[in-house]
N, C-alpha and C. Protein backbone atom coordinates (compact mmCIF):
# COMPACT_ATOMS: atom_id res chain seq x y z
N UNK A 1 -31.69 -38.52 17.79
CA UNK A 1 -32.72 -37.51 17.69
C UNK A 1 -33.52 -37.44 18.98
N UNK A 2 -33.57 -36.22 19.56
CA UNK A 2 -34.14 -36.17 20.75
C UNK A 2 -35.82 -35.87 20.86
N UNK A 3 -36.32 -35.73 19.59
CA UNK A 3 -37.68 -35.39 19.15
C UNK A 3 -38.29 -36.87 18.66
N UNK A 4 -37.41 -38.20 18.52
CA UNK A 4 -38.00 -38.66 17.74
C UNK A 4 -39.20 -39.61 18.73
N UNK A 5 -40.45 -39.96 18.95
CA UNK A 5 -41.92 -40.43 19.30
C UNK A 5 -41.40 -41.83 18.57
N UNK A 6 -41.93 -42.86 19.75
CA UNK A 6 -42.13 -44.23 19.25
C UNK A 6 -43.44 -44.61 20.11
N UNK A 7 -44.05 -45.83 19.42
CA UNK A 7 -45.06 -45.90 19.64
C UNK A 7 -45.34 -47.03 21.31
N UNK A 8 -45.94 -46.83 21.82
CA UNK A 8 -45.55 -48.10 23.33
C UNK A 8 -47.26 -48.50 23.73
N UNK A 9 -47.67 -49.42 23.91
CA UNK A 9 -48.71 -50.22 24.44
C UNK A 9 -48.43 -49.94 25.87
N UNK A 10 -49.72 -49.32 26.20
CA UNK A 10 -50.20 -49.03 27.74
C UNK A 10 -51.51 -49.85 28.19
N UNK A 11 -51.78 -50.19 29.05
CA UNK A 11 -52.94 -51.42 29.26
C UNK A 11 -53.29 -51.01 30.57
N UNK A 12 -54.25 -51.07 31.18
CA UNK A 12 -54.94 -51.07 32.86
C UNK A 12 -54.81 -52.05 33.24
N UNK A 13 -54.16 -52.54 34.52
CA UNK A 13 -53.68 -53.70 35.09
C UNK A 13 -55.28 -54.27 35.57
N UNK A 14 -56.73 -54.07 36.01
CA UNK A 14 -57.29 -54.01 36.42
C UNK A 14 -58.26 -54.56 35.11
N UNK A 15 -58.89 -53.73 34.35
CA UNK A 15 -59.64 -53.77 33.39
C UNK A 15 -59.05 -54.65 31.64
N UNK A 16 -57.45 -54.38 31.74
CA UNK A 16 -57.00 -55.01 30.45
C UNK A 16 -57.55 -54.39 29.34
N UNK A 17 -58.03 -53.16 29.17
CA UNK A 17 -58.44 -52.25 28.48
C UNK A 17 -56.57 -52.23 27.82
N UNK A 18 -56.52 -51.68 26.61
CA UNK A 18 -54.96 -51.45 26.05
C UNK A 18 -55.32 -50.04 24.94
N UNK A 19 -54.31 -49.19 24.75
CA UNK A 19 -53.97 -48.36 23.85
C UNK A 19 -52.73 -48.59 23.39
N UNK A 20 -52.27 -47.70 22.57
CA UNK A 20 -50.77 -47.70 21.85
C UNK A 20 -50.91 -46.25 21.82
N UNK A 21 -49.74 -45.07 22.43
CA UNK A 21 -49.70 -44.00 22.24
C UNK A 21 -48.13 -43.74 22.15
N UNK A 22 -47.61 -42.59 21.84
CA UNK A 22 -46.80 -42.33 21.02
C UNK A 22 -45.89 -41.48 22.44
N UNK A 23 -44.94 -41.91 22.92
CA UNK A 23 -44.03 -41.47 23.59
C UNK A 23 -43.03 -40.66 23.45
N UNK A 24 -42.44 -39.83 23.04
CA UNK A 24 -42.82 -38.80 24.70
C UNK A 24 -43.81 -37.59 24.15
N UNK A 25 -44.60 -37.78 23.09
CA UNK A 25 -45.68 -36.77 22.92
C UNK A 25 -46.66 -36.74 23.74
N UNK A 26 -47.59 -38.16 23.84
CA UNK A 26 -48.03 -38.06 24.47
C UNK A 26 -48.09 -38.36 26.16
N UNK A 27 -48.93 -37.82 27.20
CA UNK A 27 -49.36 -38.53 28.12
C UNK A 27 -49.82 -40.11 28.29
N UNK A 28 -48.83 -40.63 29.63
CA UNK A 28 -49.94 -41.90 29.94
C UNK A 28 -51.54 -41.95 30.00
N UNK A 29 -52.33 -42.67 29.76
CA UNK A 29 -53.86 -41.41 30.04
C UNK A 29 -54.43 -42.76 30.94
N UNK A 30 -55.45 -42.36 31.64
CA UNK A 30 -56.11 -43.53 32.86
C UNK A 30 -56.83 -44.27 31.58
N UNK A 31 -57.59 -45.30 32.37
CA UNK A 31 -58.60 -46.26 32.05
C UNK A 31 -59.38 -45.49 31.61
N UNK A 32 -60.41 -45.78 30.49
CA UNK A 32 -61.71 -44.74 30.73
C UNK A 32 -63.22 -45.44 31.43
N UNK A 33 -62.45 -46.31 31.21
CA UNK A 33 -63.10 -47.38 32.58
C UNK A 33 -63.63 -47.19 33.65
N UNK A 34 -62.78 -47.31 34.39
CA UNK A 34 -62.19 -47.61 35.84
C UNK A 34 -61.52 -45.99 36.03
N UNK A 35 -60.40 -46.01 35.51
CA UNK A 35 -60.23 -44.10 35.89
C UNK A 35 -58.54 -44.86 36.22
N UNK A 36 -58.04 -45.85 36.55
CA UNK A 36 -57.12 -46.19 37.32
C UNK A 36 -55.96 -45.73 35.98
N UNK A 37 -54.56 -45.44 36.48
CA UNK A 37 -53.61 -44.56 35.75
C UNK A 37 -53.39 -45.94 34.84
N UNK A 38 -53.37 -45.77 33.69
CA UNK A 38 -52.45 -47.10 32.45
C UNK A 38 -51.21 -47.26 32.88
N UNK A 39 -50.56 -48.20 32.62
CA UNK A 39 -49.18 -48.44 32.61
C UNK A 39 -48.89 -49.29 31.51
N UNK A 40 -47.05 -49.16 31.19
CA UNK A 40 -46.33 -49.59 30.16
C UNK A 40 -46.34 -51.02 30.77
N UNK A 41 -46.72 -51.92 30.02
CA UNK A 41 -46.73 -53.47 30.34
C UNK A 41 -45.43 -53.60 29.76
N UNK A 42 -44.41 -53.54 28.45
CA UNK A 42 -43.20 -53.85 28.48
C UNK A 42 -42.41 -53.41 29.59
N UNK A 43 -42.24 -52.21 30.05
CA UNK A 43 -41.28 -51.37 31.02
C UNK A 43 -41.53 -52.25 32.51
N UNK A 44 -42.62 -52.95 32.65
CA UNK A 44 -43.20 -53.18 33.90
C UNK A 44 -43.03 -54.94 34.12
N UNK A 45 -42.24 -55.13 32.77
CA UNK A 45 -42.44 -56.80 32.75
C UNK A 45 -42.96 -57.88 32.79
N UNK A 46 -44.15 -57.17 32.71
CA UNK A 46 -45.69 -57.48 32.20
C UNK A 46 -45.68 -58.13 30.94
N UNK A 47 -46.75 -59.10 30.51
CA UNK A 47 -47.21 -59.99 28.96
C UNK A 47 -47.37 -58.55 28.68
N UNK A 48 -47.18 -58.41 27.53
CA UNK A 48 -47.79 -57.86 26.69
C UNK A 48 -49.47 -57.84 26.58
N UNK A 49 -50.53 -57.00 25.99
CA UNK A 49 -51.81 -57.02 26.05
C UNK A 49 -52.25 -57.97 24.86
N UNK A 50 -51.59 -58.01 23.75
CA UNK A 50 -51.63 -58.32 22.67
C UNK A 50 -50.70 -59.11 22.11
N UNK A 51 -51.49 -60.19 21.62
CA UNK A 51 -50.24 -61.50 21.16
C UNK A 51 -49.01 -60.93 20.06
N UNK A 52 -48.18 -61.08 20.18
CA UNK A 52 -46.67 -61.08 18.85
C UNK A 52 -47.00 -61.89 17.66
């Protein structure tokens, strides 16, 4: 299914601020912090923000 949205943890490398937004609906969105762009901590090989 080419519609189907899963959910992915985005975090500010800077602040450690974290969301969970829904891919590919939504946008990455910045910090509201800092302003600096979020990134995928799994994709990036990054801990996770949040313990398992």
């Amino acid at each position: 299914m080419k519609n189907k949205t899963e959910p992915v943890e985005v975090g500010c490398p800077k602040r450690k601020h974290a969301e969970i937004i829904y891919l590919p609906k939504e946008e990455v969105p910045r910090c509201p912090k800092c302003k600096t762009q979020m990134i995928n901590f799994r994709l990036t090989g990054l801990l996770p923000l949040t313990p398992s």
